[in-house]
C-alpha atoms as a PDB file:
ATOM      1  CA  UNK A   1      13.505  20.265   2.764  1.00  0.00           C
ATOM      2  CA  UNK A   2      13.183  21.321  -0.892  1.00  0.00           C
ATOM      3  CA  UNK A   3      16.790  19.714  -1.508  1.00  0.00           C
ATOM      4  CA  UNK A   4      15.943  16.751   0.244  1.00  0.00           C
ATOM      5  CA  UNK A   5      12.958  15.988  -1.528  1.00  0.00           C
ATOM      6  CA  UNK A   6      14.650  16.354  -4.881  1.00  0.00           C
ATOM      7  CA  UNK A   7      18.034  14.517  -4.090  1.00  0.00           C
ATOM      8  CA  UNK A   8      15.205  11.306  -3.447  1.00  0.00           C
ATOM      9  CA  UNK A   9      12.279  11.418  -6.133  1.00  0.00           C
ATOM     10  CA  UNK A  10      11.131   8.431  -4.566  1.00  0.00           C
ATOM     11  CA  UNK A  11      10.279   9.643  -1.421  1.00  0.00           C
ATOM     12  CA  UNK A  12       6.921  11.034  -0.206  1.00  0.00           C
ATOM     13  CA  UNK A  13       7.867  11.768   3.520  1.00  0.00           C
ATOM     14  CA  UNK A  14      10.596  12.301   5.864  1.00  0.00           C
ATOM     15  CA  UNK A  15      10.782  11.749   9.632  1.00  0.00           C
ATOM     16  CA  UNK A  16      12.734  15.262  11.401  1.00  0.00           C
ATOM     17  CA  UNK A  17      14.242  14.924  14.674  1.00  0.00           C
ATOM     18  CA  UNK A  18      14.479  18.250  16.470  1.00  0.00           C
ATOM     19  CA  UNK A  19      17.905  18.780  15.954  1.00  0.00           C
ATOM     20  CA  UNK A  20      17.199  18.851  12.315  1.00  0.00           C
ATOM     21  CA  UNK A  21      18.251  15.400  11.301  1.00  0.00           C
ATOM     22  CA  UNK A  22      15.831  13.735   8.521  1.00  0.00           C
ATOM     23  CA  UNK A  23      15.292   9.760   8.092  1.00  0.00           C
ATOM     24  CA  UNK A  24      13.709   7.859   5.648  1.00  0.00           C
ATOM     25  CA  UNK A  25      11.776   5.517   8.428  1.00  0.00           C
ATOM     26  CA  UNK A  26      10.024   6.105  11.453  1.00  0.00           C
ATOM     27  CA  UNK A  27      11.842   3.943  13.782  1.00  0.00           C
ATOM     28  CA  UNK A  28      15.138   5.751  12.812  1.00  0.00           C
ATOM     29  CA  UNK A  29      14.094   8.876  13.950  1.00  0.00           C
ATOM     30  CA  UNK A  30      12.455   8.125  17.102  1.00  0.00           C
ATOM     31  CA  UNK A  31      15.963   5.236  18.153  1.00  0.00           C
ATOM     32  CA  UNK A  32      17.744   9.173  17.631  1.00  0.00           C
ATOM     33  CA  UNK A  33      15.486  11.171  18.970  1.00  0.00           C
ATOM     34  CA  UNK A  34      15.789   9.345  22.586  1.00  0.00           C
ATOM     35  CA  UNK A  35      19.263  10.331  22.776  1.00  0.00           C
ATOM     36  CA  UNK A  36      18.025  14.654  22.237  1.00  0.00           C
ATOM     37  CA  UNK A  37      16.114  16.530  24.778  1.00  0.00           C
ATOM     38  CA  UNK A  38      13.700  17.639  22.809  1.00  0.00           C
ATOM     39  CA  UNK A  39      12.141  13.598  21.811  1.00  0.00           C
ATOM     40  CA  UNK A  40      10.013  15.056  19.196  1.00  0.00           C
ATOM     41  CA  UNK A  41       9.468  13.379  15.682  1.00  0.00           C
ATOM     42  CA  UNK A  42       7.806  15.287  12.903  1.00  0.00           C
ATOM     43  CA  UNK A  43       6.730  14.315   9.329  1.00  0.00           C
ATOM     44  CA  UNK A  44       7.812  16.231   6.735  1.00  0.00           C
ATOM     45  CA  UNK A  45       5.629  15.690   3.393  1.00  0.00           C
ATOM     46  CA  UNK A  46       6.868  16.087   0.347  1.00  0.00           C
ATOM     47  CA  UNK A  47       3.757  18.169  -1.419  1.00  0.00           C
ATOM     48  CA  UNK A  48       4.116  20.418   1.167  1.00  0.00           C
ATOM     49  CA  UNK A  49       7.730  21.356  -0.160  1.00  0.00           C
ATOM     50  CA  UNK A  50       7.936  20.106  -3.536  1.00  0.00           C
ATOM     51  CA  UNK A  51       5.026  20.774  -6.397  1.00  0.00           C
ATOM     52  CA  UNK A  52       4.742  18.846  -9.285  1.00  0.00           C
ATOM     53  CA  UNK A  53       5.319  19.889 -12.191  1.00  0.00           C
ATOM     54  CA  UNK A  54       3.158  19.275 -15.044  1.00  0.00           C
ATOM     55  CA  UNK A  55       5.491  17.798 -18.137  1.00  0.00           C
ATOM     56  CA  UNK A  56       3.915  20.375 -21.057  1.00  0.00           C
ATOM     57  CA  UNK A  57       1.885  18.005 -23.568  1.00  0.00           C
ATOM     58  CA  UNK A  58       2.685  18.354 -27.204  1.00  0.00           C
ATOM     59  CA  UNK A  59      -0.383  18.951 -29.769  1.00  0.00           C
ATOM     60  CA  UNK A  60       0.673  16.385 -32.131  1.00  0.00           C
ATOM     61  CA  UNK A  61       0.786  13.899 -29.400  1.00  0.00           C
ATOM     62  CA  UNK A  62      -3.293  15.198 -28.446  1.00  0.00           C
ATOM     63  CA  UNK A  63      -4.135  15.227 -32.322  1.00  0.00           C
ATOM     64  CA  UNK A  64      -3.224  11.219 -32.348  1.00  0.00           C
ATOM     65  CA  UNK A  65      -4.884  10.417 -29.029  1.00  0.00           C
ATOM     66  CA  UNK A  66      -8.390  12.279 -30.250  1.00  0.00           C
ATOM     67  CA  UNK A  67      -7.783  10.427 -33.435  1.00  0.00           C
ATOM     68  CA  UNK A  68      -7.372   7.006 -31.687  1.00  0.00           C
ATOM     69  CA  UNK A  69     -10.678   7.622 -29.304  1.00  0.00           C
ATOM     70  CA  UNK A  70     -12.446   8.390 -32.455  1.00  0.00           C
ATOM     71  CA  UNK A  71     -11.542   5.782 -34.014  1.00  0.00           C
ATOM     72  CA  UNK A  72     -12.296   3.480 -31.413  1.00  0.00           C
ATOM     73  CA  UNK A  73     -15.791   5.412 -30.912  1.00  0.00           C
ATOM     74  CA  UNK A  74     -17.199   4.978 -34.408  1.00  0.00           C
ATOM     75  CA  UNK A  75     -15.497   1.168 -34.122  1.00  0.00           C
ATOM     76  CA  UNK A  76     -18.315   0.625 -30.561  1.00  0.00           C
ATOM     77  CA  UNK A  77     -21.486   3.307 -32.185  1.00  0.00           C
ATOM     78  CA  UNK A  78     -20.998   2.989 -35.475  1.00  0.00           C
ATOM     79  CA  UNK A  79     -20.329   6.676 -35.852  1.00  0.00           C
ATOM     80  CA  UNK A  80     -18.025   8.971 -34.905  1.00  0.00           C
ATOM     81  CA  UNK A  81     -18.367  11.383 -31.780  1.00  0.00           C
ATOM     82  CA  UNK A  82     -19.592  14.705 -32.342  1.00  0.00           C
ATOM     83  CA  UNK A  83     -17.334  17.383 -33.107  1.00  0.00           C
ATOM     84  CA  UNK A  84     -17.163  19.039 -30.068  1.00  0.00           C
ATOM     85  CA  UNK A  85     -16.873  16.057 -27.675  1.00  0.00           C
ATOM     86  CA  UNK A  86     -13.634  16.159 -25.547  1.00  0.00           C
ATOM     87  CA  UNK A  87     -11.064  13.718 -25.018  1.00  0.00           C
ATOM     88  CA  UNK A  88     -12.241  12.996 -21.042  1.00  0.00           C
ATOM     89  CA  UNK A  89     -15.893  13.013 -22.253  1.00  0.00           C
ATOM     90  CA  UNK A  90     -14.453  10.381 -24.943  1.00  0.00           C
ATOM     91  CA  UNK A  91     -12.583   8.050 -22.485  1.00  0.00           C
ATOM     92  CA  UNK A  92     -15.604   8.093 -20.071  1.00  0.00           C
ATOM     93  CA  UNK A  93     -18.124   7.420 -23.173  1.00  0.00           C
ATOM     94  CA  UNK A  94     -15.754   4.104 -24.528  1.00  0.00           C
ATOM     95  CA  UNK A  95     -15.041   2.992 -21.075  1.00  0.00           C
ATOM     96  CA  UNK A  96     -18.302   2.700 -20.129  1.00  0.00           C
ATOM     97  CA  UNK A  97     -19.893   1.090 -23.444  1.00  0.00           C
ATOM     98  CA  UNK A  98     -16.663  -1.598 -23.533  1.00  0.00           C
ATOM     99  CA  UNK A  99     -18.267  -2.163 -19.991  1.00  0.00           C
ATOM    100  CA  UNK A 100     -21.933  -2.841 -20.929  1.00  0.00           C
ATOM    101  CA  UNK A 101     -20.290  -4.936 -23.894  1.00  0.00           C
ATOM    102  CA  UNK A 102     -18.364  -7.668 -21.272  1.00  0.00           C
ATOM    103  CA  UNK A 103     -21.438  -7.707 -19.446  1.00  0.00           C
ATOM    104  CA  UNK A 104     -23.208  -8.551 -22.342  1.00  0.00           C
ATOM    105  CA  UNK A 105     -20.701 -10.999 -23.078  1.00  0.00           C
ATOM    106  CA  UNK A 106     -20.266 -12.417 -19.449  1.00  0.00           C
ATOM    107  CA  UNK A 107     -24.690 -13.128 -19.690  1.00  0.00           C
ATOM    108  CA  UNK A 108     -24.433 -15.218 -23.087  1.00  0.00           C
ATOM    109  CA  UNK A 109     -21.833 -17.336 -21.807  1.00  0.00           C
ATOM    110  CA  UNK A 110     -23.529 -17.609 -18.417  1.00  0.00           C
ATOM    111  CA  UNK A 111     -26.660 -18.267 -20.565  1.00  0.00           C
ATOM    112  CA  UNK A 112     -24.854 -21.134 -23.201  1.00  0.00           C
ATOM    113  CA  UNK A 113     -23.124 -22.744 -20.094  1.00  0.00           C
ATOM    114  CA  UNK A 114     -26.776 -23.449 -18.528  1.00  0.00           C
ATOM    115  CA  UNK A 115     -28.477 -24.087 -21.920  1.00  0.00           C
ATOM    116  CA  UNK A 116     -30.631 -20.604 -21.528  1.00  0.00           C
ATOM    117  CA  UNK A 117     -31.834 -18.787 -24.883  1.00  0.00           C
ATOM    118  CA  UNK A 118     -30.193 -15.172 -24.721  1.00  0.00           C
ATOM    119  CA  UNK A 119     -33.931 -13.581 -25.018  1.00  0.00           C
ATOM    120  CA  UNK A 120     -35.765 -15.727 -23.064  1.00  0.00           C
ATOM    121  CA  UNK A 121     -35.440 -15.202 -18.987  1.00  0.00           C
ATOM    122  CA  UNK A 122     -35.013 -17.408 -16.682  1.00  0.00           C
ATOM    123  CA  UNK A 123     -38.395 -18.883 -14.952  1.00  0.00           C
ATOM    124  CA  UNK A 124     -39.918 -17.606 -17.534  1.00  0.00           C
ATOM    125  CA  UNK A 125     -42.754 -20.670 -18.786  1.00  0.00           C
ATOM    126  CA  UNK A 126     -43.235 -19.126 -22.403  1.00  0.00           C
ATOM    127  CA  UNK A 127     -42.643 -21.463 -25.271  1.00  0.00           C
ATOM    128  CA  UNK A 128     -40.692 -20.602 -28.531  1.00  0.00           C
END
C-alpha cells in the first residue's frame, strides 16, 4: 500500500478488492468485485500507510516571518509585541484586531449610507 500511495501523491484512498486489486473509484471496485467470490470492497486510507512528512523550516525564513508580524503589529497597536510573544500568538493577535478594524469600517459606512453620526446610536433622541 505504501508504494501505491507514493506512486499517486494525489490520492487519499484506495478501493481493495479481495483478490488484492486497488482502484481509484468506488464503482470500479465493486463492477470487479462481482466477478470474485469473496464480493468484498475495502478502503484503504492513505494516513494509515503513508505519514507526512514535515518539510524542516529554515531559521532565516522564521527570522523574516517574526519580523513581518512585528512589523505589521506595531503598524495596528502602535507598538511592537512583547519580546516573548510567539509567532501563533502573533497571527491570532493581528487576525483578530484586522477583524474588529473591518467591522469598524463596515458600521461607518453603514452609518454614512443612512446619514447616522458614528457616535450617536440609532433611536437615540439626544441632540448634538
Amino acid at each position: 500500500m505504501k508504494y501505491a500511495f507514493s506512486s499517486h501523491p494525489s490520492v487519499n484512498e484506495l478501493h481493495v478488492t479481495s483478490d488484492d486489486l486497488m482502484f481509484l473509484n468506488a464503482s470500479d471496485a465493486k463492477n470487479h468485485a462481482v466477478s470474485l467470490d469473496d464480493k468484498e470492497v475495502t478502503i484503504a486510507k492513505r494516513s494509515d500507510y503513508v505519514t507526512a512528512a514535515k518539510l524542516p523550516v529554515d531559521d532565516n525564513q522564521l527570522d523574516l516571518e517574526r519580523e513581518a508580524l512585528i512589523s505589521k503589529h506595531t503598524e495596528l497597536f502602535g507598538k511592537p509585541p512583547a519580546k516573548t510573544a510567539g509567532i501563533e500568538k502573533l497571527k491570532v493577535k493581528i487576525e483578530t484586531e484586522e477583524k474588529r478594524l473591518l467591522e469598524v469600517a463596515a458600521q461607518e459606512t453603514e452609518a454614512k449610507k443612512n446619514d447616522i453620526p458614528v457616535d450617536k446610536k440609532p433611536g437615540s433622541d439626544e441632540e448634538e
